[in-house]
PDB file of N, CA and C in Angstrom:
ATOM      1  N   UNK A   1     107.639 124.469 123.596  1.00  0.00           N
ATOM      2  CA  UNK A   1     106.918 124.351 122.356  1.00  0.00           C
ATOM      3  C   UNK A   1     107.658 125.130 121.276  1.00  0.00           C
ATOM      4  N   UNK A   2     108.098 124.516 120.266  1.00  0.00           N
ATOM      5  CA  UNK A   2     108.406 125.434 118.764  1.00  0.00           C
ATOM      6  C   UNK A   2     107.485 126.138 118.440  1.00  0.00           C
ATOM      7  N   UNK A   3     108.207 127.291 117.868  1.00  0.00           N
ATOM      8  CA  UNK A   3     107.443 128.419 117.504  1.00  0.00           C
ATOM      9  C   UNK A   3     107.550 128.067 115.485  1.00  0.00           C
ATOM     10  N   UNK A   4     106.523 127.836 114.737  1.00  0.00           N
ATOM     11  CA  UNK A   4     106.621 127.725 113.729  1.00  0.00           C
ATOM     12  C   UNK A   4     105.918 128.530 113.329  1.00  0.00           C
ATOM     13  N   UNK A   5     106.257 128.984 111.910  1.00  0.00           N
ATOM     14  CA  UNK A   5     105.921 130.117 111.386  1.00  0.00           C
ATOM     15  C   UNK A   5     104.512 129.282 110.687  1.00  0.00           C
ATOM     16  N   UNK A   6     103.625 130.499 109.319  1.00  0.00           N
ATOM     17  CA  UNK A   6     102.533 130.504 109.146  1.00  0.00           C
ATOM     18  C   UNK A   6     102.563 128.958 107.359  1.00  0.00           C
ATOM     19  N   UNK A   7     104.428 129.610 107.158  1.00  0.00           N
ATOM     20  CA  UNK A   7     104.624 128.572 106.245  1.00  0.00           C
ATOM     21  C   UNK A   7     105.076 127.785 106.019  1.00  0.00           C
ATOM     22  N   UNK A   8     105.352 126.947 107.333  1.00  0.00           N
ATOM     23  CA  UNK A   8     105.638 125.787 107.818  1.00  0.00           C
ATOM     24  C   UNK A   8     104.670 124.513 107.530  1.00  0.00           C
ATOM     25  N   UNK A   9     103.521 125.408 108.093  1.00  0.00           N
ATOM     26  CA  UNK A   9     102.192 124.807 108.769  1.00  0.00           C
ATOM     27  C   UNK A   9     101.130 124.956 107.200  1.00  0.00           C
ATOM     28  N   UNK A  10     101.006 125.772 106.129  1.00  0.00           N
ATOM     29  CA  UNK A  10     100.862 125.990 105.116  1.00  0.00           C
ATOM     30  C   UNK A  10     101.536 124.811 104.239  1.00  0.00           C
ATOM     31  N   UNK A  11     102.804 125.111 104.411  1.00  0.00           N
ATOM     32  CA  UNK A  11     103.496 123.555 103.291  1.00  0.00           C
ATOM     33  C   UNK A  11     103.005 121.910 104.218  1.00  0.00           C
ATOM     34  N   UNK A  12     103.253 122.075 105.383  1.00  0.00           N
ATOM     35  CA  UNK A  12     102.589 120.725 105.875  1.00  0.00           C
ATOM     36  C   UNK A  12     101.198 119.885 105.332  1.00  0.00           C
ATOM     37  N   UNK A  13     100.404 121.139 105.598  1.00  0.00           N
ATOM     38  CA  UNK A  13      98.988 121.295 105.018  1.00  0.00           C
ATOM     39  C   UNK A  13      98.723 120.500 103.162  1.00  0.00           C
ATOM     40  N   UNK A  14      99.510 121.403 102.747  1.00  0.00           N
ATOM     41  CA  UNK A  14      99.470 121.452 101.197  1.00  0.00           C
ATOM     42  C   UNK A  14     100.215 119.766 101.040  1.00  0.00           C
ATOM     43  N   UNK A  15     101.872 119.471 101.737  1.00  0.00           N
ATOM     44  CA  UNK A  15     101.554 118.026 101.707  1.00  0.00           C
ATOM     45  C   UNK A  15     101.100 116.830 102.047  1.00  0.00           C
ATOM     46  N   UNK A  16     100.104 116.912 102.763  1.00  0.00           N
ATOM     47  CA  UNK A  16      98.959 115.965 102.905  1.00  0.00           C
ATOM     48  C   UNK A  16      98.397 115.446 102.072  1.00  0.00           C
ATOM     49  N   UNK A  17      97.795 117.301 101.638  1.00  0.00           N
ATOM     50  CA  UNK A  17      96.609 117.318 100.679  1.00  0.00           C
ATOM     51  C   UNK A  17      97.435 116.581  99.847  1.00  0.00           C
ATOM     52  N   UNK A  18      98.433 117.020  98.574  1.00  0.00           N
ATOM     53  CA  UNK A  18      99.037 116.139  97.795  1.00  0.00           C
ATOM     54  C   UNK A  18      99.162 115.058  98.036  1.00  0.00           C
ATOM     55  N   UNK A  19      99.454 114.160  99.162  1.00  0.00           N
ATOM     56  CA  UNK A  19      99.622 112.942  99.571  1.00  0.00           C
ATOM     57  C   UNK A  19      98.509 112.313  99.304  1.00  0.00           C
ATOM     58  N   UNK A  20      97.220 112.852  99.743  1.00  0.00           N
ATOM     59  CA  UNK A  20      95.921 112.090  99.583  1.00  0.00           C
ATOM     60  C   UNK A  20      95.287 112.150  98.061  1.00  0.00           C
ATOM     61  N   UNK A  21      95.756 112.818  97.552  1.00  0.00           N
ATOM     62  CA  UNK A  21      95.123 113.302  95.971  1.00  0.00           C
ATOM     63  C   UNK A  21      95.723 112.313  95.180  1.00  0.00           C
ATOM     64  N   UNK A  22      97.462 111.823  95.527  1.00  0.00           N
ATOM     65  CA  UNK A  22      97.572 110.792  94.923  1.00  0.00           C
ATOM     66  C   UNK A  22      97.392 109.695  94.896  1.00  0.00           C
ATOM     67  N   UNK A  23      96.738 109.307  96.485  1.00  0.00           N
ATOM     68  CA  UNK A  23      96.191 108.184  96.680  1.00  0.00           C
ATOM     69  C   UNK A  23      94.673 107.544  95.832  1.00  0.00           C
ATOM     70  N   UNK A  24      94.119 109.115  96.072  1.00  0.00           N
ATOM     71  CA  UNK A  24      92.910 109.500  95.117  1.00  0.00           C
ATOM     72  C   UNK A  24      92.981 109.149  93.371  1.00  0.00           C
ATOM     73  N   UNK A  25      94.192 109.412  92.795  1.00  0.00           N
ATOM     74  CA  UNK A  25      93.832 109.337  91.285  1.00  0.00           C
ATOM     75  C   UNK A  25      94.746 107.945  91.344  1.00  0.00           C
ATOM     76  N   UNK A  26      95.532 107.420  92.119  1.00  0.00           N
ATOM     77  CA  UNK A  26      96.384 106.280  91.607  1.00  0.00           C
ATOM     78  C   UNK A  26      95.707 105.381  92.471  1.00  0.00           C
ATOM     79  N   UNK A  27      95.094 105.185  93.326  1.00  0.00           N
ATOM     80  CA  UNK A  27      94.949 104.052  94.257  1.00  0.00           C
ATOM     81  C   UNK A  27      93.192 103.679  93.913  1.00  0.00           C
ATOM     82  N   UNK A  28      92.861 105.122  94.011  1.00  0.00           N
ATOM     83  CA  UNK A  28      91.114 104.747  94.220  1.00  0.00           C
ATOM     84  C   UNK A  28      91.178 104.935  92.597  1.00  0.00           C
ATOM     85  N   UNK A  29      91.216 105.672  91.851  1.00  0.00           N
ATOM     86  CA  UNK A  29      91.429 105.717  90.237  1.00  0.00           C
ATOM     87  C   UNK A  29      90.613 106.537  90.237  1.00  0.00           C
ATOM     88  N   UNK A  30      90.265 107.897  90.646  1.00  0.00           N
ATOM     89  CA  UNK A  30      89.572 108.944  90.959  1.00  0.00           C
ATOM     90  C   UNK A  30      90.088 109.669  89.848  1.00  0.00           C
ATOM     91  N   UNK A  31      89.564 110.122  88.440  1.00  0.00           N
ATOM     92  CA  UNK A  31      90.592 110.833  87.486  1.00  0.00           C
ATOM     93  C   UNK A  31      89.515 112.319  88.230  1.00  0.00           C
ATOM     94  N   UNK A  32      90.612 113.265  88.301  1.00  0.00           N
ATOM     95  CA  UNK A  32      90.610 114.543  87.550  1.00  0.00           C
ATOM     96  C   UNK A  32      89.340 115.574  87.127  1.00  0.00           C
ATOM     97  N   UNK A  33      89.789 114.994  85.945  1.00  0.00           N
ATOM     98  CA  UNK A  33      88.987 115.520  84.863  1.00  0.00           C
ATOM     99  C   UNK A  33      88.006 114.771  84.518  1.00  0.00           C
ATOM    100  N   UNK A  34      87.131 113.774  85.019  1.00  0.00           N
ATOM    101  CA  UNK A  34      85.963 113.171  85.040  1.00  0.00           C
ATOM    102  C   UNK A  34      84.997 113.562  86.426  1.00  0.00           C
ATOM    103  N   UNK A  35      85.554 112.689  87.493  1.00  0.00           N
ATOM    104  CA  UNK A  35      85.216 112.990  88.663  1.00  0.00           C
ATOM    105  C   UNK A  35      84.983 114.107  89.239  1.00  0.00           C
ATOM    106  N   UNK A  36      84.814 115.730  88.468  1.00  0.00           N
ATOM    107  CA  UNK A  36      84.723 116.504  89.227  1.00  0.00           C
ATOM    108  C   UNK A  36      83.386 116.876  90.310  1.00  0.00           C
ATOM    109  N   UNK A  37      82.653 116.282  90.234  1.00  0.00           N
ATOM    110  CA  UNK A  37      81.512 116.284  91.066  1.00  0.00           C
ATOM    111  C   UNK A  37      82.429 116.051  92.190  1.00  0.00           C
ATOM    112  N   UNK A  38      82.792 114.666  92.626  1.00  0.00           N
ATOM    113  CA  UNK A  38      83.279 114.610  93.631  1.00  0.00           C
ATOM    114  C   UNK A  38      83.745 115.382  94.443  1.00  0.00           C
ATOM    115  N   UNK A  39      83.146 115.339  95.599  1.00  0.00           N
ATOM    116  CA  UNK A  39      83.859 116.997  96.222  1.00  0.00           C
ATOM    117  C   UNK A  39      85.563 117.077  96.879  1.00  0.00           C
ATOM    118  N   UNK A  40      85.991 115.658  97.110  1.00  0.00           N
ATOM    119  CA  UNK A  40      87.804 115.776  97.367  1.00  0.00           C
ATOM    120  C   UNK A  40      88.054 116.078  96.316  1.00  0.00           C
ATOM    121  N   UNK A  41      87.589 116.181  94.671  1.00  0.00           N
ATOM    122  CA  UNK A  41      88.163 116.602  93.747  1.00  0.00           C
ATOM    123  C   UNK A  41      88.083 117.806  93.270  1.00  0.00           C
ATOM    124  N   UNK A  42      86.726 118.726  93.365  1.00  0.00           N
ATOM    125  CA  UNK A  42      85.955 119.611  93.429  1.00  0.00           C
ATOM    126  C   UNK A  42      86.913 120.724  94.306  1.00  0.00           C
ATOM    127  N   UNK A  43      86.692 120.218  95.736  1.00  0.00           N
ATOM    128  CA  UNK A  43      87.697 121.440  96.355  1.00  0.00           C
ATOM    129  C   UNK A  43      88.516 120.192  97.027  1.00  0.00           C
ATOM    130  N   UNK A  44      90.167 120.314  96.686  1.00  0.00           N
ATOM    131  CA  UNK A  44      90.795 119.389  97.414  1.00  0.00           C
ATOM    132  C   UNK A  44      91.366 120.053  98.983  1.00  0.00           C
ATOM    133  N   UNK A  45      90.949 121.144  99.287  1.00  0.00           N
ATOM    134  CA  UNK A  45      91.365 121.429 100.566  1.00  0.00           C
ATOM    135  C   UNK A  45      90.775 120.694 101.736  1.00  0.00           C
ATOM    136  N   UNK A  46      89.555 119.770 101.202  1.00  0.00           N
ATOM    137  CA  UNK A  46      88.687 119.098 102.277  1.00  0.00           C
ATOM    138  C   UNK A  46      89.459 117.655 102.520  1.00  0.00           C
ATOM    139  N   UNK A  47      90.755 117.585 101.952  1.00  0.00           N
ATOM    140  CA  UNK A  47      91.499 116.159 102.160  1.00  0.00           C
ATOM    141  C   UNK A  47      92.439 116.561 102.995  1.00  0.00           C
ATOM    142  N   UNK A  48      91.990 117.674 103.848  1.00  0.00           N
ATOM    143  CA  UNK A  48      93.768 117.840 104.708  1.00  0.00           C
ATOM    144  C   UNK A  48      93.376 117.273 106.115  1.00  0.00           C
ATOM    145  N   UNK A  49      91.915 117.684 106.419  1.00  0.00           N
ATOM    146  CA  UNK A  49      91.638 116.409 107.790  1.00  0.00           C
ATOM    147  C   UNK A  49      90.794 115.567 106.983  1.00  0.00           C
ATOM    148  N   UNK A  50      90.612 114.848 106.161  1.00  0.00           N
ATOM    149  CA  UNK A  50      89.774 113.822 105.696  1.00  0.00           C
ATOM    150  C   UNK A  50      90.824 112.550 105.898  1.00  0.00           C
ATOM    151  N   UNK A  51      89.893 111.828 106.375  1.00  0.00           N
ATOM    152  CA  UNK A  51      90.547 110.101 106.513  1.00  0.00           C
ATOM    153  C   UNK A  51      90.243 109.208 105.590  1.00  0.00           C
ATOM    154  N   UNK A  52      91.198 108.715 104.810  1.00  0.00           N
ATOM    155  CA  UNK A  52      91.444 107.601 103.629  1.00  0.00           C
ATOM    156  C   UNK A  52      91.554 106.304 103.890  1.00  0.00           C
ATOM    157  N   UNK A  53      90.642 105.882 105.077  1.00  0.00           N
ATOM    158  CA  UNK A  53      91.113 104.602 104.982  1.00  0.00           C
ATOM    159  C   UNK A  53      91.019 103.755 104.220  1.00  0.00           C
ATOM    160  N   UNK A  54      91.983 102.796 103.662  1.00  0.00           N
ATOM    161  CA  UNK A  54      91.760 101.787 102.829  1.00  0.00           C
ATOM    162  C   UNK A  54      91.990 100.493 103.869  1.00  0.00           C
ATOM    163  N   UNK A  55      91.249  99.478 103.256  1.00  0.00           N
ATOM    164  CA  UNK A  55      91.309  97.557 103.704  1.00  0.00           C
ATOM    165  C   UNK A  55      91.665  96.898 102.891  1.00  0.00           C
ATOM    166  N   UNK A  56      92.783  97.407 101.898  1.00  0.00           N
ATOM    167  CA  UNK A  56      93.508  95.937 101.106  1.00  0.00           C
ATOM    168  C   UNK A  56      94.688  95.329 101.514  1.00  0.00           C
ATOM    169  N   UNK A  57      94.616  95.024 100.641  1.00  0.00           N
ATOM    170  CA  UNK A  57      96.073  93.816 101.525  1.00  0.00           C
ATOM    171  C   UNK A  57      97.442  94.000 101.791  1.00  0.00           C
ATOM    172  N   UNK A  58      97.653  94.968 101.035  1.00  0.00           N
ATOM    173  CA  UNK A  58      98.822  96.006 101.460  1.00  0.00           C
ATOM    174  C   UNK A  58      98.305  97.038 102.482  1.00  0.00           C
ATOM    175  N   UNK A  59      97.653  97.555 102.513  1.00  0.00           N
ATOM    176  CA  UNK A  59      97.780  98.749 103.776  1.00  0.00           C
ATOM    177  C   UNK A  59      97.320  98.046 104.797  1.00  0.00           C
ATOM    178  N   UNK A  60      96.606  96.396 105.170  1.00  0.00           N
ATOM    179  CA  UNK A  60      96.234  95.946 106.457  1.00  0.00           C
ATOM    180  C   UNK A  60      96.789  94.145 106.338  1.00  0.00           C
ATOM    181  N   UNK A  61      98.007  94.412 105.596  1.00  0.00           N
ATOM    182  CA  UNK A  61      98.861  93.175 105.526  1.00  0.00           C
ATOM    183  C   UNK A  61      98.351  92.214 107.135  1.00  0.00           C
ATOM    184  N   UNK A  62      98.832  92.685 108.312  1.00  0.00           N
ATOM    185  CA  UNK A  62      99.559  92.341 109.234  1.00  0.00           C
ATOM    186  C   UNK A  62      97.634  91.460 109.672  1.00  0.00           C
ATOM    187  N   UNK A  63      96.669  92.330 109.615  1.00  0.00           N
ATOM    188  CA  UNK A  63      95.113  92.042 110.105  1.00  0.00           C
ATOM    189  C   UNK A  63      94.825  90.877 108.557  1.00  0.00           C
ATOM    190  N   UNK A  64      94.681  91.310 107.637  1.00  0.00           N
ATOM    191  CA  UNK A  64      94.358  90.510 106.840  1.00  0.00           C
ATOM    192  C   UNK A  64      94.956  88.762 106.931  1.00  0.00           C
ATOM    193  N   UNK A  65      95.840  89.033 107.370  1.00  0.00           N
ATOM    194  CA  UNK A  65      96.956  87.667 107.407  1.00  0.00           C
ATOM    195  C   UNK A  65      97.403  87.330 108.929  1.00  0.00           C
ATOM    196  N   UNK A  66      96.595  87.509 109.607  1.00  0.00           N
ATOM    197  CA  UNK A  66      96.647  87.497 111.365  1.00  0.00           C
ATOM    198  C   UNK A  66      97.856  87.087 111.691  1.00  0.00           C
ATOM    199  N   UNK A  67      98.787  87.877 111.301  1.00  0.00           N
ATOM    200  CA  UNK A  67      99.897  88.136 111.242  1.00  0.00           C
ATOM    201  C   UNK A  67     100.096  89.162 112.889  1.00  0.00           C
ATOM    202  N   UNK A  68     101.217  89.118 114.109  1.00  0.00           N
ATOM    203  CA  UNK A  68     101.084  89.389 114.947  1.00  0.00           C
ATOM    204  C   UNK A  68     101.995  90.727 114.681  1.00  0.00           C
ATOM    205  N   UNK A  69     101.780  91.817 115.484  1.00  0.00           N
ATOM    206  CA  UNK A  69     102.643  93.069 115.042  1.00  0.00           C
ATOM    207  C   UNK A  69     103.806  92.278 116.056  1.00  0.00           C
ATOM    208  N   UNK A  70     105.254  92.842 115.595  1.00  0.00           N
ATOM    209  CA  UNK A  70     106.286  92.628 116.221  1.00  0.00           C
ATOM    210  C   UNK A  70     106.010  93.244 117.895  1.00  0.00           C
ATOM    211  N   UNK A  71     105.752  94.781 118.220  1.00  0.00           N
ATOM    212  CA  UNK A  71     105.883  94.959 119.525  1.00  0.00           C
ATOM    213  C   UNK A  71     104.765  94.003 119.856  1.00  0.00           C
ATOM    214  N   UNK A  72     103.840  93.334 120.168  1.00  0.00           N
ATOM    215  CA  UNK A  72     102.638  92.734 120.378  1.00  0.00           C
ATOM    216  C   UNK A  72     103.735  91.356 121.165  1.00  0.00           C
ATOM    217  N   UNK A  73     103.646  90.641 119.787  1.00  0.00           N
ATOM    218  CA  UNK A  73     104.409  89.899 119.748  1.00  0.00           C
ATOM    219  C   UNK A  73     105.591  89.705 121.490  1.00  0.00           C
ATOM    220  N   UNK A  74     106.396  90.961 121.083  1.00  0.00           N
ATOM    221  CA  UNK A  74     107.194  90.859 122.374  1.00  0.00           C
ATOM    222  C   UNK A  74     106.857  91.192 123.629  1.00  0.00           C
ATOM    223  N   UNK A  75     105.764  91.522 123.989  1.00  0.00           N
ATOM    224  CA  UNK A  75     104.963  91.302 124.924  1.00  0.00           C
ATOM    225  C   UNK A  75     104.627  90.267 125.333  1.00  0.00           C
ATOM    226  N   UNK A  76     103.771  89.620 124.135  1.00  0.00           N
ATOM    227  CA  UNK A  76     103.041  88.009 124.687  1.00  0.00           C
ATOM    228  C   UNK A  76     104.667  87.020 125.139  1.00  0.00           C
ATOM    229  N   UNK A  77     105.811  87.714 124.130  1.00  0.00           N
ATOM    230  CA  UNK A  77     106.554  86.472 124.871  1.00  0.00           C
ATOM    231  C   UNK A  77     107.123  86.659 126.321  1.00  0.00           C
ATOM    232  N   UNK A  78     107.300  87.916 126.271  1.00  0.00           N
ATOM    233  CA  UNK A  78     107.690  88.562 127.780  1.00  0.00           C
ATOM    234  C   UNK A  78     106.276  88.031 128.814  1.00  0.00           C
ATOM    235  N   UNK A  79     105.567  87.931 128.830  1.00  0.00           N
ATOM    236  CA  UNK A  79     104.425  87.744 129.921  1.00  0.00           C
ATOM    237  C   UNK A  79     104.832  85.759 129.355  1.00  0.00           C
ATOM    238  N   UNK A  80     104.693  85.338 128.749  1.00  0.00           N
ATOM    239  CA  UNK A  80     104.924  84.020 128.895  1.00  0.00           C
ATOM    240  C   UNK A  80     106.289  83.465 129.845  1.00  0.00           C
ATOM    241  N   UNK A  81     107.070  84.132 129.603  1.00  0.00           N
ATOM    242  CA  UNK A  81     108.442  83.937 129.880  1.00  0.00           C
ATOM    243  C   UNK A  81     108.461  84.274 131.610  1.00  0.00           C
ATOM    244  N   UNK A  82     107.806  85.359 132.237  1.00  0.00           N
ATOM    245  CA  UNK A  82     107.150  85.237 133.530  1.00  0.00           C
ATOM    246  C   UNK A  82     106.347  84.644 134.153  1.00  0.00           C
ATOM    247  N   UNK A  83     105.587  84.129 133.455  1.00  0.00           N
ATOM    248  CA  UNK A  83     104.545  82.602 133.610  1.00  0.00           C
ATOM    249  C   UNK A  83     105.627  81.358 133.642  1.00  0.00           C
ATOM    250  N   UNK A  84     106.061  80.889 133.043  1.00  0.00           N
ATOM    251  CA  UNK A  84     107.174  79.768 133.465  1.00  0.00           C
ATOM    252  C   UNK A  84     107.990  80.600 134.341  1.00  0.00           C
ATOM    253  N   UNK A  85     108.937  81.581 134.626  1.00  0.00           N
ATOM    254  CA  UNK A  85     109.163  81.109 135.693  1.00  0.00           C
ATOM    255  C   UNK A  85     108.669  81.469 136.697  1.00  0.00           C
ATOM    256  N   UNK A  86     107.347  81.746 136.995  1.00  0.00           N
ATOM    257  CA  UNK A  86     106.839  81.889 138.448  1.00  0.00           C
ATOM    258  C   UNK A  86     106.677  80.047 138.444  1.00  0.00           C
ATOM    259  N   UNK A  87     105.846  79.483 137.588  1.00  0.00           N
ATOM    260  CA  UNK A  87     105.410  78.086 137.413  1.00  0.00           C
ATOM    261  C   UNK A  87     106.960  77.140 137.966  1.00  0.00           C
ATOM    262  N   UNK A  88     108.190  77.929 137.539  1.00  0.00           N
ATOM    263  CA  UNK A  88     109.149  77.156 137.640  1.00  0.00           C
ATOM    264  C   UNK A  88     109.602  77.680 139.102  1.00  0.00           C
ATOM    265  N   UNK A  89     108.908  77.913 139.974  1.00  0.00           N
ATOM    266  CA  UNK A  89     109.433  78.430 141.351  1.00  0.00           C
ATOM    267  C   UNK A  89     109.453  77.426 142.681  1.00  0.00           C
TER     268      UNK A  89
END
């Protein structure tokens, strides 16, 4: 196990939080300086385990458009491809 220090794990932390805050004012349109009730805006330390999921069509391309994930994909053809040839035996 790595031994990481206290500000490793501190900057990790802090970029999350940033990560989700911008998802917050650019994605959801969460301003700032209006929204402060909101409590991810209020205290943003509560976005470092908070989950953002979004369902648009960019972040669930592949479900929205039953679109098959690639590893998936090479599975079903690998198990097909053993089905013919046991069938071809």
């Amino acid at each position: 196990m790595k031994k990481r220090s206290r500000s490793y794990y501190r900057h990790q932390r802090n970029r999350a939080i940033k990560h989700k805050l911008n998802i917050l004012t650019n994605v959801w349109s969460l301003d700032p300086e209006e929204d402060n009730a909101h409590s991810w805006i209020a205290h943003p330390g509560k976005l470092s385990k908070a989950k953002l999921n979004c369902s648009c069509d960019l972040c669930k391309y592949e479900k929205n458009y039953n679109i098959v994930k690639p590893h998936i994909k090479a599975k079903l053809d690998q198990m097909e491809k053993e089905i013919n040839d046991f069938l071809s035996e």
